[in-house]
C-alpha atoms as a PDB file:
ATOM      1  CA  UNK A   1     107.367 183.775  72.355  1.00  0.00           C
ATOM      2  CA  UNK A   2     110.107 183.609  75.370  1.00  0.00           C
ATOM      3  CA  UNK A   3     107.998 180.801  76.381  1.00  0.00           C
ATOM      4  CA  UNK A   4     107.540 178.801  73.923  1.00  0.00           C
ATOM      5  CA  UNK A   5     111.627 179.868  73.603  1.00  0.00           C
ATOM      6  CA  UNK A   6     112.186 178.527  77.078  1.00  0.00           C
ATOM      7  CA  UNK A   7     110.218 175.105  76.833  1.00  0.00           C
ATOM      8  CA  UNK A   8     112.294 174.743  73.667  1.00  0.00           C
ATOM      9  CA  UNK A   9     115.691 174.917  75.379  1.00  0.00           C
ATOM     10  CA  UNK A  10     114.530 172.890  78.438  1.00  0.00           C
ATOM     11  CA  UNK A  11     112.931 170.362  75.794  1.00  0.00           C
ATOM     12  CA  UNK A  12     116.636 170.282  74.061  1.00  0.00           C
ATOM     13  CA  UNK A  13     118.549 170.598  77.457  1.00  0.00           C
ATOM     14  CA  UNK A  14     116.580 167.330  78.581  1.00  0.00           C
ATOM     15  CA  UNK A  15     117.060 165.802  75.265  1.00  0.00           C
ATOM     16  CA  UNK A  16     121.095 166.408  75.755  1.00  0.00           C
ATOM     17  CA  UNK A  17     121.143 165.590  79.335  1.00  0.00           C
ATOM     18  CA  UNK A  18     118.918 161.690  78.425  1.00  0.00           C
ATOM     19  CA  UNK A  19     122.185 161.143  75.439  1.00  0.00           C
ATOM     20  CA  UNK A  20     125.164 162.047  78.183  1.00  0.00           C
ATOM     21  CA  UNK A  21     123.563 159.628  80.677  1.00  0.00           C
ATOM     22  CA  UNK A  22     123.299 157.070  78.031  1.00  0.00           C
ATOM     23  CA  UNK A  23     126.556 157.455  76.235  1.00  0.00           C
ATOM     24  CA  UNK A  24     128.090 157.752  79.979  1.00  0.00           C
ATOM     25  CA  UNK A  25     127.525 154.240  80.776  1.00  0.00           C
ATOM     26  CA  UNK A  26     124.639 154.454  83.075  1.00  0.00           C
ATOM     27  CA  UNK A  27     123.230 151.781  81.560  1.00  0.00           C
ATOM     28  CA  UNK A  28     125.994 149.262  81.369  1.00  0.00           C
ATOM     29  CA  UNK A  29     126.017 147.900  84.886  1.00  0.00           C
ATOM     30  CA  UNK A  30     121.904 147.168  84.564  1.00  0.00           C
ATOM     31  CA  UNK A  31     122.997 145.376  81.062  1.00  0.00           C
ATOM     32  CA  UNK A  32     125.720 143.789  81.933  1.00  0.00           C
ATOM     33  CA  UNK A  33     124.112 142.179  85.427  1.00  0.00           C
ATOM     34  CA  UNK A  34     120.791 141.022  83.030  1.00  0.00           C
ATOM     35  CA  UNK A  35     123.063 139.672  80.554  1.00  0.00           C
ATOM     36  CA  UNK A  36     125.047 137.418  83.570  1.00  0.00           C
ATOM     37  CA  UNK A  37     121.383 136.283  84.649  1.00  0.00           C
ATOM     38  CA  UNK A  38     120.523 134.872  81.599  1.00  0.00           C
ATOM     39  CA  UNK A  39     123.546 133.010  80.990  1.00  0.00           C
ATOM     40  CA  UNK A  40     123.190 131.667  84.827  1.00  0.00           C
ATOM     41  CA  UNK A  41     119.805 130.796  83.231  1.00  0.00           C
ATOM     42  CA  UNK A  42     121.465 128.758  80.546  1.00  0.00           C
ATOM     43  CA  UNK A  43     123.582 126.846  83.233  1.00  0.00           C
ATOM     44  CA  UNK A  44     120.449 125.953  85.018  1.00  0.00           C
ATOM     45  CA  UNK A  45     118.796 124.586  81.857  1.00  0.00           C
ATOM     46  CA  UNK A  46     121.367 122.627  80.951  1.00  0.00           C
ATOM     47  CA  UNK A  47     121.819 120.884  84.528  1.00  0.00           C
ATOM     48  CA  UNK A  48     118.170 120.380  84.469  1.00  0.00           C
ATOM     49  CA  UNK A  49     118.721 118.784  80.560  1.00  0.00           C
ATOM     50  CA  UNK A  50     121.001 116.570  82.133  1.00  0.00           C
ATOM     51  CA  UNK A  51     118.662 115.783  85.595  1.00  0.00           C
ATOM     52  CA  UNK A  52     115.916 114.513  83.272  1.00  0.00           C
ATOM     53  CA  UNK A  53     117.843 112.063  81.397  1.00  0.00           C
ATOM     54  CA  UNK A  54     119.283 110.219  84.397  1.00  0.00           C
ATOM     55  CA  UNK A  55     115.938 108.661  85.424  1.00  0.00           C
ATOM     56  CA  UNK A  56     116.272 107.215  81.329  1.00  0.00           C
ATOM     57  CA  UNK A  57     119.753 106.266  81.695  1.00  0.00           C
ATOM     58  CA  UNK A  58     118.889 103.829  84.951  1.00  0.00           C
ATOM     59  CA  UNK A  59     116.190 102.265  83.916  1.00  0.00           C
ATOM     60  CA  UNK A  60     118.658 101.384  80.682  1.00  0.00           C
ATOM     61  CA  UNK A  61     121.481 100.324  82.553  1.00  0.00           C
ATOM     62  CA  UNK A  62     119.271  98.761  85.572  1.00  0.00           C
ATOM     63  CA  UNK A  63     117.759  96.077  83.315  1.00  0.00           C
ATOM     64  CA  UNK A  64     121.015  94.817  82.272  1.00  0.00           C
ATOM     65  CA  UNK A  65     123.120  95.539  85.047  1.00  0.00           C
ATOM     66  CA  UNK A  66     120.924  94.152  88.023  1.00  0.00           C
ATOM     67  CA  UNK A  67     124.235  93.388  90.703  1.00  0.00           C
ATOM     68  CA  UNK A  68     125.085  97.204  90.593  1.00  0.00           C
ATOM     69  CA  UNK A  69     122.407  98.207  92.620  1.00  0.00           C
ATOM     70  CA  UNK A  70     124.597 100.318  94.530  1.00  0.00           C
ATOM     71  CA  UNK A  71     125.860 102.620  91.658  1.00  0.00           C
ATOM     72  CA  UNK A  72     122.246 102.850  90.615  1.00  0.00           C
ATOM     73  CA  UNK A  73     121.229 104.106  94.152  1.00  0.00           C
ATOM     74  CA  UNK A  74     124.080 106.465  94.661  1.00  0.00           C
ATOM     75  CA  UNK A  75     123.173 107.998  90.647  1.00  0.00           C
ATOM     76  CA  UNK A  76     119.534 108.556  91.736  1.00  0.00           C
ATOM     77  CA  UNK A  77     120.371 109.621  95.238  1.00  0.00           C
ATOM     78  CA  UNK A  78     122.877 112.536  93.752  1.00  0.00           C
ATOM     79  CA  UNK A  79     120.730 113.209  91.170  1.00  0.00           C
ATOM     80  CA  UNK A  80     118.101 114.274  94.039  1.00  0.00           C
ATOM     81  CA  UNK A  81     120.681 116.018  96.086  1.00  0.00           C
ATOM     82  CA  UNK A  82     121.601 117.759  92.530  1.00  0.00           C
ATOM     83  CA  UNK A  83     117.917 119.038  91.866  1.00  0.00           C
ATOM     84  CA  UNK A  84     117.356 120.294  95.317  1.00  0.00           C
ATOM     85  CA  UNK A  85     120.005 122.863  95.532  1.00  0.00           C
ATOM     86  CA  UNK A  86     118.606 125.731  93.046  1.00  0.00           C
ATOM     87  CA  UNK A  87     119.714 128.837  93.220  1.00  0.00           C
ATOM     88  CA  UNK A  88     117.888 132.436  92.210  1.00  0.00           C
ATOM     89  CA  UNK A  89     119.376 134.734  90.028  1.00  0.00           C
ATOM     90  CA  UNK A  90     119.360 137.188  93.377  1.00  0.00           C
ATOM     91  CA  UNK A  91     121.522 134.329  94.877  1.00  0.00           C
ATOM     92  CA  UNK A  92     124.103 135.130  92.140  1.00  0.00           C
ATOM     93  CA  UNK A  93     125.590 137.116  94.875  1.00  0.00           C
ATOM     94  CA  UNK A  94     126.181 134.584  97.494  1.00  0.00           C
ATOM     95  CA  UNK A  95     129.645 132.372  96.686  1.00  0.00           C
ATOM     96  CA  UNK A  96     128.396 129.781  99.761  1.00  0.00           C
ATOM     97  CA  UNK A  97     125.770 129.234  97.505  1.00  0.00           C
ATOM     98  CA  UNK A  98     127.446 128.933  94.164  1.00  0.00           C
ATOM     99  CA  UNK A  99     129.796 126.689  95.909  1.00  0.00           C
ATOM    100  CA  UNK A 100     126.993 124.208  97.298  1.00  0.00           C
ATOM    101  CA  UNK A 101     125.192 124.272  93.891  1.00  0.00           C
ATOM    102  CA  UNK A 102     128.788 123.147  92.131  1.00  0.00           C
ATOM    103  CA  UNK A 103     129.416 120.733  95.255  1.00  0.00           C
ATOM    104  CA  UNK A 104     125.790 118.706  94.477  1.00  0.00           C
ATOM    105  CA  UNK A 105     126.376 118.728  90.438  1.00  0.00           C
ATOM    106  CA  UNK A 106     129.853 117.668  90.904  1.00  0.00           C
ATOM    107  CA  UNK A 107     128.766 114.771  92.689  1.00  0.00           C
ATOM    108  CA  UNK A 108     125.882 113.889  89.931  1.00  0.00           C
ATOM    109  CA  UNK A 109     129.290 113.985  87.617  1.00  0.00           C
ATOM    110  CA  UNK A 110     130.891 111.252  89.865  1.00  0.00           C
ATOM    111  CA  UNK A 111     127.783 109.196  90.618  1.00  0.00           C
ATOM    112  CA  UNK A 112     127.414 109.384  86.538  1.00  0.00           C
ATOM    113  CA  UNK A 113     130.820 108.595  85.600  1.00  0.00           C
ATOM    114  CA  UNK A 114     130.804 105.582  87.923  1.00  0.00           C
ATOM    115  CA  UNK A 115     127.321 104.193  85.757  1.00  0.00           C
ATOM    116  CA  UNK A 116     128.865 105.011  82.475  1.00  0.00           C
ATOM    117  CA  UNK A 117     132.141 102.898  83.782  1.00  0.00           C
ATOM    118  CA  UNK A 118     129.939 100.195  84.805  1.00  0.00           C
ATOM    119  CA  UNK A 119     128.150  99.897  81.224  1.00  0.00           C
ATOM    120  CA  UNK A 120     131.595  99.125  80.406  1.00  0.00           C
ATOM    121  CA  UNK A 121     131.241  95.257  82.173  1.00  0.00           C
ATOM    122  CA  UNK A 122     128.062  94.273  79.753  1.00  0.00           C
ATOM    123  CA  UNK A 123     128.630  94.265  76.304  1.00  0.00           C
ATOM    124  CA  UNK A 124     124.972  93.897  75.097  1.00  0.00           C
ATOM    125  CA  UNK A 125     124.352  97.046  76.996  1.00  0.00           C
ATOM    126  CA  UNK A 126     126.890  98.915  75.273  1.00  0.00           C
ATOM    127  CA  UNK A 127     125.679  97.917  71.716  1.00  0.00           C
ATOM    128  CA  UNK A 128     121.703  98.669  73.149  1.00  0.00           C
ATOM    129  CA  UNK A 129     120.435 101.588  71.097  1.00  0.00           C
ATOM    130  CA  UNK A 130     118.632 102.980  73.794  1.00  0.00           C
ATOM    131  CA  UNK A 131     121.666 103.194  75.919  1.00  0.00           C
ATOM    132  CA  UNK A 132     124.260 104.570  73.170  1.00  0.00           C
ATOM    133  CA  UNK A 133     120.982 107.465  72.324  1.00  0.00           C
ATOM    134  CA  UNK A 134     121.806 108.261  75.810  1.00  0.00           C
ATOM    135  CA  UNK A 135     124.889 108.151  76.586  1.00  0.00           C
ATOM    136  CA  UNK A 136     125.226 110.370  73.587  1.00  0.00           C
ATOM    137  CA  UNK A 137     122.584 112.688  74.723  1.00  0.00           C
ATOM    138  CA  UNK A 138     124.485 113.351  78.105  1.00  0.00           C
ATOM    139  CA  UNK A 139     127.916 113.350  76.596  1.00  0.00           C
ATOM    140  CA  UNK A 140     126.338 116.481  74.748  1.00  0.00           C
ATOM    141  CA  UNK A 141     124.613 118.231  77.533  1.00  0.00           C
ATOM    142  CA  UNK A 142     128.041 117.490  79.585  1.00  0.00           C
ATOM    143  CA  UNK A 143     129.084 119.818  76.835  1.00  0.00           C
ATOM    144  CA  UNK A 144     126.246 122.259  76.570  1.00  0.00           C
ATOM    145  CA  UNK A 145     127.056 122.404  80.408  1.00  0.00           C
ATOM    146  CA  UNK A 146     130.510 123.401  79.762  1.00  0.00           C
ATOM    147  CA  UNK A 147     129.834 126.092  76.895  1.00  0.00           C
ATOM    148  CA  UNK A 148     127.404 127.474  79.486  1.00  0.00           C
ATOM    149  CA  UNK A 149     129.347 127.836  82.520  1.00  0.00           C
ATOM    150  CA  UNK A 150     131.798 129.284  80.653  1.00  0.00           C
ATOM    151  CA  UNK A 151     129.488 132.097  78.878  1.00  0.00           C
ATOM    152  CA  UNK A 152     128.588 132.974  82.266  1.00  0.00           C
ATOM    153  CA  UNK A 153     132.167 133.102  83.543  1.00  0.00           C
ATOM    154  CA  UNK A 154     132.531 135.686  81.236  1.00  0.00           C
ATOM    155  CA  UNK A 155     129.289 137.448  81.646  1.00  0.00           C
ATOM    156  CA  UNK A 156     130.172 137.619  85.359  1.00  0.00           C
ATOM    157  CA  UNK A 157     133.921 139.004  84.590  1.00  0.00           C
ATOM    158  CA  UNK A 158     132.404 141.540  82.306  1.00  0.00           C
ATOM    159  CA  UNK A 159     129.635 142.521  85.110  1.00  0.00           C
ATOM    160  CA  UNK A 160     131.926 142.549  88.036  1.00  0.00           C
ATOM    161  CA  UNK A 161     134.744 144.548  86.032  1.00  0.00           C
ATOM    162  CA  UNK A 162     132.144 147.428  85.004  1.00  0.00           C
ATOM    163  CA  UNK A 163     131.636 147.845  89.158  1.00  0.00           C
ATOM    164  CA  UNK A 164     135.259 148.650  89.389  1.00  0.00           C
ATOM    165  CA  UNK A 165     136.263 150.471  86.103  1.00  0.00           C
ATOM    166  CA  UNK A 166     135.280 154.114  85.196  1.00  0.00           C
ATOM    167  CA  UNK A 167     132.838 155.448  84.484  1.00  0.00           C
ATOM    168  CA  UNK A 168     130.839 152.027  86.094  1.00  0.00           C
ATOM    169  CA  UNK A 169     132.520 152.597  89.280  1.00  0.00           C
ATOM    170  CA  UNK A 170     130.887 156.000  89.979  1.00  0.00           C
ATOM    171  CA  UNK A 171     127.731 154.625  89.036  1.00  0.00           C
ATOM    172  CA  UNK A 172     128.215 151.772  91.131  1.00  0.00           C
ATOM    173  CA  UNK A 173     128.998 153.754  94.259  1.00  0.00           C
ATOM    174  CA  UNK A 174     126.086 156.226  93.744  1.00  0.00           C
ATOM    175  CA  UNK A 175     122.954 155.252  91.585  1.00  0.00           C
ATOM    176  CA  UNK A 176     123.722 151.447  91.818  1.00  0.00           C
ATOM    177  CA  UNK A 177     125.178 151.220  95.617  1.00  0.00           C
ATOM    178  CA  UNK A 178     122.864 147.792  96.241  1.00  0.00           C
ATOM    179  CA  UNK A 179     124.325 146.443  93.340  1.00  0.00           C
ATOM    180  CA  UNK A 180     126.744 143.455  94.836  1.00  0.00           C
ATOM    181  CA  UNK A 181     129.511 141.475  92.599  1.00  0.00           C
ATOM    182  CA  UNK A 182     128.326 138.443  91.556  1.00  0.00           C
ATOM    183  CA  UNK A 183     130.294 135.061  92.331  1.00  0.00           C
ATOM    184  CA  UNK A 184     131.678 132.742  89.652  1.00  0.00           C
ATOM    185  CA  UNK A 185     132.200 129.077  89.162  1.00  0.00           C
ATOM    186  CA  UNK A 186     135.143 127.641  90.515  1.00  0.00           C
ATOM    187  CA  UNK A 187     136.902 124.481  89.896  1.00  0.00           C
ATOM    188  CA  UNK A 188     136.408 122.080  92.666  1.00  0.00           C
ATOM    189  CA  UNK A 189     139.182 120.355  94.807  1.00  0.00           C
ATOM    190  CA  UNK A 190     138.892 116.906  92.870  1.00  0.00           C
ATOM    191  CA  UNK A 191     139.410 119.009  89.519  1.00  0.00           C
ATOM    192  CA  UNK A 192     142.837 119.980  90.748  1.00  0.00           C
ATOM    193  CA  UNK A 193     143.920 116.062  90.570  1.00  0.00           C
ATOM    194  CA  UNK A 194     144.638 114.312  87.361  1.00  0.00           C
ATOM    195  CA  UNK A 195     142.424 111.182  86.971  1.00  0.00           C
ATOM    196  CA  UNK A 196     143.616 108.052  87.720  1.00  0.00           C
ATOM    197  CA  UNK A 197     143.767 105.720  84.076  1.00  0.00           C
ATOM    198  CA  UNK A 198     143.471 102.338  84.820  1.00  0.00           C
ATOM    199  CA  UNK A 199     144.196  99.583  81.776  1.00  0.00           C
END
């Protein structure tokens, strides 16, 4: 009887001891850091949305626009720089990297505003359905890019503040020590200057 006694109060003791660890935020940094990866997930996607309906875009614009070679090459040539800087969710870490991965989409932004400026110089291009179905299609992944980089912002913020708020911060320092803060977009330089509006 003290036996079956005893395995009842260890069985109860380990039953109290599993809710304290999980009501004491044990589980919150682990969350929190999964939660930040799959929004960095989302970002990814979305670039990639965009990097696949460049080559579209070109061809579209190239067969109208045959003098602007050069803003043609410099679209495809960032859109290959763009596409070979990929970063790893266990690169989330790592704000050189973040920073290069910004730097190469940034310049697929320029290389693609300069096309979409030159559509503006041929008016049967502008009125071309296949060229309006995509310049609509990357006006909205330009904003599913947004709506992503700014749900992982916040993902990040809420992952990086449970490292250095209680009761994270004692897990962080014991159970999680490996556990590193991860970096967050930044605007670039050119984002600090208000565009130039030419009439």
């Amino acid at each position: 009887m003290t036996y079956q006694l005893a395995r009842i109060r260890a069985g109860l003791a380990l039953t109290l001891l599993a809710l304290a660890l999980s009501a004491c935020g044990y589980n919150t940094i682990p969350t929190l850091e999964e939660q930040a990866k799959a929004r960095w997930s989302d970002v990814q996607n979305n670039y990639q949305r965009r990097a696949d309906l460049i080559p579209n875009l070109v061809a579209t614009v190239q067969g109208y626009a045959q003098q602007e070679k050069d803003v043609l090459t410099s679209v495809v040539e960032a859109r290959a720089k763009a596409t070979q800087v990929t970063i790893t969710a266990d690169d989330l870490t790592d704000p050189a990297k973040i920073k290069a991965f910004q730097e190469a989409q940034g310049q697929l932004s320029g290389a693609l505003g300069r096309l979409l400026a030159v559509s503006e110089n041929y008016p049967d291009l502008k009125s071309n359905q296949n060229f309006l179905a995509l310049q609509s299609q990357l006006e909205g992944t330009e904003n599913r890019i947004t709506i992503a980089r700014r749900d992982y912002i916040e993902a990040v913020r809420a992952f990086n503040t449970s490292l250095r708020t209680f009761p994270g911060i004692i897990w962080a320092n014991t159970v999680f020590r490996s556990t590193k803060p991860m970096a967050d977009f930044t605007a670039n330089d050119a984002a600090q200057t208000p565009p130039t509006v030419k009439f």
